[in-house]
Protein backbone atom coordinates (compact mmCIF):
# COMPACT_ATOMS: atom_id res chain seq x y z
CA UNK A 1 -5.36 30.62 -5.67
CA UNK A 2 -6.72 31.13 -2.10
CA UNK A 3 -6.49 34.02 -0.20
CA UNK A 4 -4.25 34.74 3.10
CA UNK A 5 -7.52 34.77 4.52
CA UNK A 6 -8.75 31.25 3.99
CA UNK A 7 -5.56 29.83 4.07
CA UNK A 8 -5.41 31.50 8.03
CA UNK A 9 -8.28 30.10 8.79
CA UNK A 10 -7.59 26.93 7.69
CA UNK A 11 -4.44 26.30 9.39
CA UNK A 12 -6.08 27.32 12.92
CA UNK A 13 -8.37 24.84 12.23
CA UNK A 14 -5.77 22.32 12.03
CA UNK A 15 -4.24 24.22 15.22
CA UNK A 16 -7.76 23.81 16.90
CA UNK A 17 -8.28 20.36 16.33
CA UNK A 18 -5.12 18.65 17.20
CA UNK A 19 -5.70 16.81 20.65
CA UNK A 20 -9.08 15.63 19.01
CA UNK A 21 -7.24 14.63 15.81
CA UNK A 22 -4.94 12.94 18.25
CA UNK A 23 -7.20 11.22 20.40
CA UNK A 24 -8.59 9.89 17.09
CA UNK A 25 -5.92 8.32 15.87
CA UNK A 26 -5.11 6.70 19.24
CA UNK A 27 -8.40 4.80 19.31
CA UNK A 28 -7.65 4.07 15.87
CA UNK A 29 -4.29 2.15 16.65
CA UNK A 30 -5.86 0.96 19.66
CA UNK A 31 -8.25 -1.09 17.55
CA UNK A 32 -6.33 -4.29 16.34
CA UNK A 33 -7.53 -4.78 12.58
CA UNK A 34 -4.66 -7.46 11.68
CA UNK A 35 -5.19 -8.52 8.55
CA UNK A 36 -4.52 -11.46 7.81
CA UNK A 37 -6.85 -12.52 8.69
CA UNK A 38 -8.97 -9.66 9.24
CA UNK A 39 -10.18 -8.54 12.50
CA UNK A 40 -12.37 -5.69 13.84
CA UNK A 41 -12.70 -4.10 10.25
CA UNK A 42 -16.38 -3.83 11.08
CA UNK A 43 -15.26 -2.04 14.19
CA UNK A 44 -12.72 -0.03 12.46
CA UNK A 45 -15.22 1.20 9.28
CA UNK A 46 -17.91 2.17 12.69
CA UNK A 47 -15.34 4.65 13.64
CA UNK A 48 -14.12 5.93 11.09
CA UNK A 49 -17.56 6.58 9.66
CA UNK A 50 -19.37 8.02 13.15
CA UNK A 51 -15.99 10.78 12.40
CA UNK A 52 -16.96 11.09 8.90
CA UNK A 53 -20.62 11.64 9.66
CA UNK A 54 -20.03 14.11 12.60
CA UNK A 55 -18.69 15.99 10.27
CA UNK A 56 -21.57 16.25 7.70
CA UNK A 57 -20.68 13.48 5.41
CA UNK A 58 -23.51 11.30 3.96
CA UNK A 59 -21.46 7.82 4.92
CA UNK A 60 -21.93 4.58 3.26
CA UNK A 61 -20.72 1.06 4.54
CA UNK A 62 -19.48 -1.14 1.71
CA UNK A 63 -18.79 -4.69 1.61
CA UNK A 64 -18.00 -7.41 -1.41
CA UNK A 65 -20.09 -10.56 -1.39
CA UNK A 66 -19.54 -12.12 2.09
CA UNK A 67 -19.44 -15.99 0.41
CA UNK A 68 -15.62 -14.81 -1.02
CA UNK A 69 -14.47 -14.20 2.42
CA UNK A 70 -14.38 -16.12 5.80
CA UNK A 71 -17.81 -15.30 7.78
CA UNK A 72 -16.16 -14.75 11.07
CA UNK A 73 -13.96 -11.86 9.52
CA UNK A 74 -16.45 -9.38 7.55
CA UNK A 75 -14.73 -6.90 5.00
CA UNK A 76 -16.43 -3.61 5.52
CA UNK A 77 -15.12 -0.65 3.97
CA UNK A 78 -16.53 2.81 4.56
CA UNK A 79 -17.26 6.06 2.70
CA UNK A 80 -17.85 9.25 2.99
CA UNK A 81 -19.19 12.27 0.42
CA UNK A 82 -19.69 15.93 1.32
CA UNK A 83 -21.45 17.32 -2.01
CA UNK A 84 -20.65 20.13 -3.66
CA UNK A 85 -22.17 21.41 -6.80
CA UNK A 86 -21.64 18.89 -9.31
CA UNK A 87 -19.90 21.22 -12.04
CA UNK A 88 -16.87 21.54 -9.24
CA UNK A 89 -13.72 18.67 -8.88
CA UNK A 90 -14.14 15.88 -6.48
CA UNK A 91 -11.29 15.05 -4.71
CA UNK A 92 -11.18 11.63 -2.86
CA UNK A 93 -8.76 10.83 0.43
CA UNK A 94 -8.44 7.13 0.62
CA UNK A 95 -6.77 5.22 3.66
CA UNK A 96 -6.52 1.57 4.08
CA UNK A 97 -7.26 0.79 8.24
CA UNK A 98 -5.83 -2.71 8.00
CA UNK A 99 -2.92 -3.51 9.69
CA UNK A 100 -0.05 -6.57 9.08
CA UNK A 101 0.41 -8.61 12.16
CA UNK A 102 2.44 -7.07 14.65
CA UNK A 103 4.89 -9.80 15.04
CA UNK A 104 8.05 -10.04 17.93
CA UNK A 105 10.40 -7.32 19.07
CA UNK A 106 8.00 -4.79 20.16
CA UNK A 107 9.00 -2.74 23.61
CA UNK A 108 5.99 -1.75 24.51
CA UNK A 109 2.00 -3.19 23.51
CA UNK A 110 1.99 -2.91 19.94
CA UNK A 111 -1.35 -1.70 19.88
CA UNK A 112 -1.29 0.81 23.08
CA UNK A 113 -1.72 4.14 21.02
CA UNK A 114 0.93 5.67 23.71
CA UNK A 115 2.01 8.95 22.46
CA UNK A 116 5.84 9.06 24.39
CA UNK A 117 8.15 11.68 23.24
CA UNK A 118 6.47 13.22 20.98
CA UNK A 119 6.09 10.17 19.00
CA UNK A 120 2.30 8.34 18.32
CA UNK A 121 3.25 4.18 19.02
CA UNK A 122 1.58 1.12 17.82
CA UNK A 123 0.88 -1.13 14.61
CA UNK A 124 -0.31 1.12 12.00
CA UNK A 125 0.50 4.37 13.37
CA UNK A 126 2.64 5.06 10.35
CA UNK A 127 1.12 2.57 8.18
CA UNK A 128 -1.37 4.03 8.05
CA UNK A 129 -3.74 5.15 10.47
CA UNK A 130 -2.23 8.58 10.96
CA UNK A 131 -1.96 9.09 7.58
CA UNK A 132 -5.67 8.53 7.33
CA UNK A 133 -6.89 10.61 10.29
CA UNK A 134 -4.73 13.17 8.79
CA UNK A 135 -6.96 13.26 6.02
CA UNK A 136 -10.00 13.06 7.97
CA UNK A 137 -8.98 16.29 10.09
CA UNK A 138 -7.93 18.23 6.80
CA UNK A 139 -11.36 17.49 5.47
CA UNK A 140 -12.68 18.90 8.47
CA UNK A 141 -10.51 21.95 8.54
CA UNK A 142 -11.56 23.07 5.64
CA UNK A 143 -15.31 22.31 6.62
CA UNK A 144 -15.19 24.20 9.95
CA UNK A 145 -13.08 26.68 8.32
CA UNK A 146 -16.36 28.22 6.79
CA UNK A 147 -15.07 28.44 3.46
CA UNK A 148 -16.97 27.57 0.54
CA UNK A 149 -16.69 24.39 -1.16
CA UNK A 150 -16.46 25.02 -4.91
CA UNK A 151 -15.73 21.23 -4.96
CA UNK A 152 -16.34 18.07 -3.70
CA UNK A 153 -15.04 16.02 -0.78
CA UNK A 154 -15.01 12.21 -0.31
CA UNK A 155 -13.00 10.17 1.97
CA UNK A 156 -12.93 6.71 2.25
CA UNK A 157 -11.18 4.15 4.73
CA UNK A 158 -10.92 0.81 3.15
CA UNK A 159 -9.47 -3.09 3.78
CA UNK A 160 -7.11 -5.79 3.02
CA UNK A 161 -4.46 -3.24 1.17
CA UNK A 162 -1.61 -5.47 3.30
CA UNK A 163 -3.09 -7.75 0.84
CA UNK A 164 -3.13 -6.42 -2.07
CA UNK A 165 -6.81 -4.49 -1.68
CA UNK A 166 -8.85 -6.49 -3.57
CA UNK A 167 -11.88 -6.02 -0.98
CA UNK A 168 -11.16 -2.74 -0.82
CA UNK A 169 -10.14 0.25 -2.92
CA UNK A 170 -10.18 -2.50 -6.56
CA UNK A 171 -13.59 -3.72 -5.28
CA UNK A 172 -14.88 -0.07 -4.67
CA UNK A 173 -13.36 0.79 -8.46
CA UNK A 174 -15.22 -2.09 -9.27
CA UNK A 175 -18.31 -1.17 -8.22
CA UNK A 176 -18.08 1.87 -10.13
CA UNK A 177 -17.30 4.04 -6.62
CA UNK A 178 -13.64 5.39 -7.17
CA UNK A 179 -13.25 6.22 -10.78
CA UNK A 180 -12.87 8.98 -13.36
CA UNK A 181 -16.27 9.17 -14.15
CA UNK A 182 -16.79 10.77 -10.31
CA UNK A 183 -13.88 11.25 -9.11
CA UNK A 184 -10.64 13.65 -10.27
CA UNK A 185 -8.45 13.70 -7.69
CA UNK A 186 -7.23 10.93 -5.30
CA UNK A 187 -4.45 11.34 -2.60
CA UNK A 188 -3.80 8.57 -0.55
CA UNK A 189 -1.69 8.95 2.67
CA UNK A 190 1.27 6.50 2.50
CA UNK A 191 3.75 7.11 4.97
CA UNK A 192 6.58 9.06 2.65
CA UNK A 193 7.19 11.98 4.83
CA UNK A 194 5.95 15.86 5.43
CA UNK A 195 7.52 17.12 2.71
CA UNK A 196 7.56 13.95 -0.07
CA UNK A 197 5.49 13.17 -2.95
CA UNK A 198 4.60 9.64 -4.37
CA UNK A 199 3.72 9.63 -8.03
CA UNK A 200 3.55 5.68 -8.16
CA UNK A 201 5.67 2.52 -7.82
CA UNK A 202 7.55 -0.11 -9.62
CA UNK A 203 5.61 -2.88 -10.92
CA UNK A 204 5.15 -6.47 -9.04
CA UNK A 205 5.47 -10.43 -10.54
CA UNK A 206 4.76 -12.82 -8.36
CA UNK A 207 5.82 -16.08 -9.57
CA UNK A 208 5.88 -19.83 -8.54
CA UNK A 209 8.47 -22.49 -9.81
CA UNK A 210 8.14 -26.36 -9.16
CA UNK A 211 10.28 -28.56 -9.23
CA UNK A 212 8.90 -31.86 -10.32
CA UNK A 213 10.51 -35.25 -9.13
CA UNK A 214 9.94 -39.41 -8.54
CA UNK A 215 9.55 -40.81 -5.43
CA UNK A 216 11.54 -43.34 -4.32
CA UNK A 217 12.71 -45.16 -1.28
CA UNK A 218 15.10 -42.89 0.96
CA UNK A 219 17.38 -45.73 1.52
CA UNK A 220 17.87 -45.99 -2.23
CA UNK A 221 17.76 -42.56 -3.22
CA UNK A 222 18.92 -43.17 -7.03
CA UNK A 223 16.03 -44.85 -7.84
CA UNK A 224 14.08 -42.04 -7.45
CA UNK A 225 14.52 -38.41 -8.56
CA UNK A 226 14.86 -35.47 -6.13
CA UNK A 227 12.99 -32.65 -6.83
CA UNK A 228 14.30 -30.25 -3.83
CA UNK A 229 17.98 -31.37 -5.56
CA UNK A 230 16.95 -30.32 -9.42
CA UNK A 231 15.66 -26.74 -7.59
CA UNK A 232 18.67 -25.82 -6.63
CA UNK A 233 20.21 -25.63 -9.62
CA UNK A 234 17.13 -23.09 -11.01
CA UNK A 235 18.42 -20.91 -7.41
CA UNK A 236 21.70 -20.66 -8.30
CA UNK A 237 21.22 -19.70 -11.44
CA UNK A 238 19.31 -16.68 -10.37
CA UNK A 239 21.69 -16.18 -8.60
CA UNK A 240 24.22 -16.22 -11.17
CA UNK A 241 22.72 -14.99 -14.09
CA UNK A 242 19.73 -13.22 -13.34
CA UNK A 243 20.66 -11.13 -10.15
CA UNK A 244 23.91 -9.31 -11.55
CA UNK A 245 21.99 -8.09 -14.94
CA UNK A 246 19.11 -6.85 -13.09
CA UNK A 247 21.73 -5.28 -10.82
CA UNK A 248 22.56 -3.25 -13.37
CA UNK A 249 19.35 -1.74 -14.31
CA UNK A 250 17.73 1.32 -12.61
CA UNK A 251 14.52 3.18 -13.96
CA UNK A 252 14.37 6.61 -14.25
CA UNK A 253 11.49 6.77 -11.47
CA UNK A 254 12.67 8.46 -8.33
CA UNK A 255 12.08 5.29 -6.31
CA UNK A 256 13.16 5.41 -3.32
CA UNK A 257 15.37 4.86 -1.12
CA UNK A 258 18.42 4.93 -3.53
CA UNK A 259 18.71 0.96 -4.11
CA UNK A 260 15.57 0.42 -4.57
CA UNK A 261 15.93 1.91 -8.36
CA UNK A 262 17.00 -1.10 -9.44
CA UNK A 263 15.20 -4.28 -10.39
CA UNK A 264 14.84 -6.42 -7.80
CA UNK A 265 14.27 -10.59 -7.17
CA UNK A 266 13.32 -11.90 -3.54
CA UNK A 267 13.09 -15.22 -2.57
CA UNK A 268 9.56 -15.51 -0.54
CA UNK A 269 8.83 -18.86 0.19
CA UNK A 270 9.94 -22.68 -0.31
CA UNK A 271 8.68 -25.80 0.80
CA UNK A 272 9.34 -28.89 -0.41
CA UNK A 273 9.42 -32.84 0.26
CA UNK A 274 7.45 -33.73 3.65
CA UNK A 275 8.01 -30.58 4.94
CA UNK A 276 5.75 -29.76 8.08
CA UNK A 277 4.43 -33.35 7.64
CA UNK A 278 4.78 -35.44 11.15
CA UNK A 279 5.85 -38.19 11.32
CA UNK A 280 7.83 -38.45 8.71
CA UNK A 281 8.62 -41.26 6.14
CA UNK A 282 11.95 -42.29 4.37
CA UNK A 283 11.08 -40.91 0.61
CA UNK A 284 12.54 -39.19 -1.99
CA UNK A 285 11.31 -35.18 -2.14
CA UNK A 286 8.90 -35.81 -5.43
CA UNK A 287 7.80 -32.14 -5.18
CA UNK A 288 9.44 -28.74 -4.47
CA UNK A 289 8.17 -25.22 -4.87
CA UNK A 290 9.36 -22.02 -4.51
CA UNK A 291 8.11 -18.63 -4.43
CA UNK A 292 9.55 -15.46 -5.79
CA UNK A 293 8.64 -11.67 -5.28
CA UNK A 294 10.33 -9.96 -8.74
CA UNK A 295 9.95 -5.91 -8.67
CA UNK A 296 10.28 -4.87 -12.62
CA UNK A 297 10.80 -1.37 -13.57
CA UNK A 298 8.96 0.40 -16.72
CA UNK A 299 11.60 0.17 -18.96
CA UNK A 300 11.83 -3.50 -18.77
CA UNK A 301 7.95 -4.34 -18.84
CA UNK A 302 6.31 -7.07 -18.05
CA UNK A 303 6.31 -9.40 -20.85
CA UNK A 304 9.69 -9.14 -21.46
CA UNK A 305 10.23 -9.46 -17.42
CA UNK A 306 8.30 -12.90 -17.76
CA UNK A 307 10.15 -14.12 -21.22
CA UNK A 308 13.63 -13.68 -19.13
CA UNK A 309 12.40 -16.23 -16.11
CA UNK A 310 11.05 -18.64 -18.41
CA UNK A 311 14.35 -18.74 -20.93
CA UNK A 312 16.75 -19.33 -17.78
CA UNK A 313 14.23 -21.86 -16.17
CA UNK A 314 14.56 -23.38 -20.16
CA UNK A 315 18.40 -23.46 -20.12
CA UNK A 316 18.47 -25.07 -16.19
CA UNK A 317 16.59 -27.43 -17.60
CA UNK A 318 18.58 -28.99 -20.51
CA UNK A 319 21.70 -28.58 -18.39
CA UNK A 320 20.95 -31.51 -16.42
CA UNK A 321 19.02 -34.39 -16.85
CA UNK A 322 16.00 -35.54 -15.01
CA UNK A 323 15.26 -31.69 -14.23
CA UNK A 324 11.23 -30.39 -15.25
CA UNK A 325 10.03 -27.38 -14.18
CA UNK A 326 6.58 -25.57 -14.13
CA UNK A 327 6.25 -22.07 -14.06
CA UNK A 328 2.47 -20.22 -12.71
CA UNK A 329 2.01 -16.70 -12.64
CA UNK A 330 0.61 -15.61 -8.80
CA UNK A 331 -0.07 -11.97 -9.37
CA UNK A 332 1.59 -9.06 -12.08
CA UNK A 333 0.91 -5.89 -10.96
CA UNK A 334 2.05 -2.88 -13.37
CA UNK A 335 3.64 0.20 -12.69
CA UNK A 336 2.08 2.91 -12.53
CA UNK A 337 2.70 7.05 -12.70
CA UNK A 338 0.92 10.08 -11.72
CA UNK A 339 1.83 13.41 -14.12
CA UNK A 340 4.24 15.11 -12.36
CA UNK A 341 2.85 18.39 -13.49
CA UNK A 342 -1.30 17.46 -12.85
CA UNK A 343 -3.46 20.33 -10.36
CA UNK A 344 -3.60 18.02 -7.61
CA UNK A 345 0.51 17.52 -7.72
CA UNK A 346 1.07 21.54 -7.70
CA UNK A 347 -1.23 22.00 -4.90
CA UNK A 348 0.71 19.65 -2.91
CA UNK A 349 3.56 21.25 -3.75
CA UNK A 350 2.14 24.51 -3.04
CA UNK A 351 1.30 23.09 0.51
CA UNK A 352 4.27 21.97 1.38
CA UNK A 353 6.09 25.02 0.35
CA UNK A 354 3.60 26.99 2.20
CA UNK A 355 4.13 24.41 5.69
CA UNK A 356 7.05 23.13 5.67
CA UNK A 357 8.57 26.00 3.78
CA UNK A 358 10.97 23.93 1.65
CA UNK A 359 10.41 23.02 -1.82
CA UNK A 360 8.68 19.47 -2.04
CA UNK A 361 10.84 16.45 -3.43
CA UNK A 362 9.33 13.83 -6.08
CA UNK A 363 9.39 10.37 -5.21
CA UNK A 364 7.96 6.75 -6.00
CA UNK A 365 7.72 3.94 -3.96
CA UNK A 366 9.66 0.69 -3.72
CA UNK A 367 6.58 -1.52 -3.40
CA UNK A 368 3.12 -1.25 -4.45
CA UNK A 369 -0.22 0.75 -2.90
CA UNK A 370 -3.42 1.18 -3.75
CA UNK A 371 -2.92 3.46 -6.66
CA UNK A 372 -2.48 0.78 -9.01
CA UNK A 373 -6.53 0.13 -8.47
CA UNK A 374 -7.16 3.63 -8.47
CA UNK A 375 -5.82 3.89 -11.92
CA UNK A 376 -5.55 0.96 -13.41
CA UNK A 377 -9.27 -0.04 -12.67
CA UNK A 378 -10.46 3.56 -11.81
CA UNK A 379 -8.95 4.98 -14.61
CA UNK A 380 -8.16 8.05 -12.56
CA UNK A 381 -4.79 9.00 -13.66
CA UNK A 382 -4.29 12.24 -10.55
CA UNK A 383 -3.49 9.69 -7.90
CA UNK A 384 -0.66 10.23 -5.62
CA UNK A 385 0.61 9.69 -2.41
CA UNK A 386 1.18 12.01 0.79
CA UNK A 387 1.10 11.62 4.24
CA UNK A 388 3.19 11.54 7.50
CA UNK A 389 5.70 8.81 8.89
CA UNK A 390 8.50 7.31 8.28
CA UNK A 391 8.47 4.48 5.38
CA UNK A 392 11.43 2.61 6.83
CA UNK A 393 9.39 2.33 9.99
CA UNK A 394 6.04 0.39 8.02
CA UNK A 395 5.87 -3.31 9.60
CA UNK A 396 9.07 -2.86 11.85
CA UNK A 397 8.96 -3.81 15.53
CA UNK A 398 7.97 -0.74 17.89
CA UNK A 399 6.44 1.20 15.17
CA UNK A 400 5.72 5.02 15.54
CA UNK A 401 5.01 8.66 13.62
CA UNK A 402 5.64 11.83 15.22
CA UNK A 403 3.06 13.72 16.24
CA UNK A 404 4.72 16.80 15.11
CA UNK A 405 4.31 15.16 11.26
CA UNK A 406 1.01 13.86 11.85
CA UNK A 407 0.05 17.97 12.23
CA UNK A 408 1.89 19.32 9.34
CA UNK A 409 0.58 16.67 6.62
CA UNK A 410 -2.80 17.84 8.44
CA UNK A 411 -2.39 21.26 7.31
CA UNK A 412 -0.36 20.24 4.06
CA UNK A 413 -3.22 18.08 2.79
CA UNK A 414 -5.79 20.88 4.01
CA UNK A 415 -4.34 23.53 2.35
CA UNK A 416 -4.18 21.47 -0.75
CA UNK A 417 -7.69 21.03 -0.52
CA UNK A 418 -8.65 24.69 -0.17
CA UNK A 419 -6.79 24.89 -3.48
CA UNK A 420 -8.91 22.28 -5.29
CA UNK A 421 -12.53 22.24 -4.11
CA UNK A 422 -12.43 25.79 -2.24
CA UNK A 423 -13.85 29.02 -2.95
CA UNK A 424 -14.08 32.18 -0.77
């Protein structure tokens, strides 16, 4: 365990360092890296890795084949690695700098950085830009600290997460970057709060039904067969039968908040018919689509998740005539779970007991992050997340994180490190 000493030292780092850890994260929200469709990454992996590098990290700038995304809109993701000797752990902070859009209600510029009250504003500065600059000042509190590094520390701030991170954190797994073969540790700094834990999430189909139809004449509607009709019919009968049974199930992960325990079934998108089409012509809708975002828990699994849409979309289907129906998977992600009990869990926990001075809490997240990359292609099983903000705040109007929080998760993550890769 470390000393009073180190820890002291540590912690005054932190202290130290916070208008420069401040004035960081500013320029980081200042910098508008909306993805989609991607903007300014280049600009944002340039400053996070000039940080990274001032601080004695050998940085590398990573990017996927540039023919699988848009030319205009680069993904660059950047890394840094402060060796240590190579028997020691390797513990890896991993931020995503991309941002969602910052869309209407704001009350101020959405990207001004304006700290106001205490509070940090903009797009991102919850989601998570603090989060990651609060792992780039821990790093460097324990680097300026003086104390030895037993370990190893990498940090890495990466693209397109709003997106599901394919170009990022899965690419950099990939590649053979982030997994268990280098790396033992991962913490990535989601927004759950100072003194809140996330072992993992619920797991994610993403699923398309069409309704297929004839065309026909508008003016003589029953010659033809109207697919926007036959879908409502597969709607209500989610909303029937499906929604009230998967009501009724909740998973034994702390997910939270509260309701968010249970399964879940959104409906994301339709279109249908001529929709968006100008001018338009007298016909019968032929075509309708509609996608849905279905959150399944680990006690109901994926296959049988999949079985239970394709047996109702069955019954709609011979309840009516003239009613077909296609079904296409869009994307399954599983869930995944850190051990509640792994080193890099009890030094958070330590941490937080330590900084915060109450006992941490266990939690798992409603939607999905990039730890299912981290383990699921990584194969690095200690993955969690930590960091500061406020998760009801991620993609709301007027966004902010206090800067109070954005301090302690400093020290919180710091200290954790000095418990994994420090020595004396």
């Amino acid at each position: 365990m470390p000393t009073a000493d180190s820890q002291e030292r540590v912690l005054s780092q932190v202290e130290a360092a916070t208008e420069e850890q401040i004035d960081f994260t500013q320029r980081l929200v200042r910098l508008p890296t909306v993805n989609p469709p991607g903007r300014h990454y280049r600009d944002g992996a340039r400053l996070i890795g000039d940080q990274l590098q001032s601080l004695g990290f050998e940085v590398d700038y990573l990017s996927p084949d540039p023919s699988e995304h848009p030319s205009e809109f680069p993904r660059v993701n950047v890394v840094g690695l402060r060796q240590g000797p190579p028997e020691g752990t390797t513990v890896h902070l991993n931020g995503h700098f991309d941002v969602v859009p910052p869309g209407d209600g704001w009350t101020r510029d959405p990207f001004s950085g304006l700290v106001e009250n205490g509070r940090l504003h903009g797009r991102g500065s919850a989601d998570m830009k603090g989060g990651l600059a609060a792992a780039i000042f821990a790093a460097a509190a324990l680097l300026r600290s003086g104390v030895r590094l037993d370990g190893s520390l990498e940090v890495s701030g990466t693209v397109d997460e709003e997106s599901g991170g394919f170009a990022g954190v899965a690419w950099l797994a990939e590649q053979g970057r982030l997994t268990s073969e280098r790396v033992d540790h991962v913490i990535i700094p989601e927004p759950f709060g100072v003194d809140r834990i996330c072992t993992g999430h619920r797991g994610v189909y993403w699923f398309k039904v069409e309704s297929h139809g004839e065309i026909g004449h508008g003016s003589m509607p029953f010659l033809g067969v109207n697919a926007i009709e036959n879908l409502g019919p597969v709607l209500e009968a989610f909303r029937t039968r499906l929604q009230p049974k998967l009501a009724e199930r909740r998973t034994a992960m702390p997910v939270v908040p509260p309701e968010a325990r249970r399964a879940t079934l959104n409906i994301n998108a339709i279109l249908g018919g001529q929709a968006g089409m100008e001018p338009q012509t007298p016909c019968v809708a032929d075509h309708c689509e509609v996608i849905f975002d279905r959150r399944f828990l680990p006690e109901e699994g994926f296959e049988n998740t999949r079985e239970e849409i394709e047996s109702l979309l069955r019954q709609v289907e011979e309840e009516g005539p003239q009613r077909r129906y296609t079904l296409t998977d869009l994307m399954v992600v599983h869930p995944v779970q850190a051990p509640p009990d792994s080193a890099l869990t009890r030094a958070l926990q330590n941490a937080i007991l330590e900084v915060v001075e109450t006992p941490a809490t266990l939690v798992a997240s409603p939607g999905t992050y990039d730890q299912k990359h981290v383990t699921r292609i990584g194969g690095i099983e200690s993955c969690v997340a930590y960091g500061p903000g406020e998760l009801e705040l991620a993609h709301q109007p007027d966004e902010s994180c206090s800067v109070d929080d954005l301090v302690t998760s400093t020290k919180v993550m710091a200290l954790a490190l000095l418990e994994l890769v420090g020595g004396d």
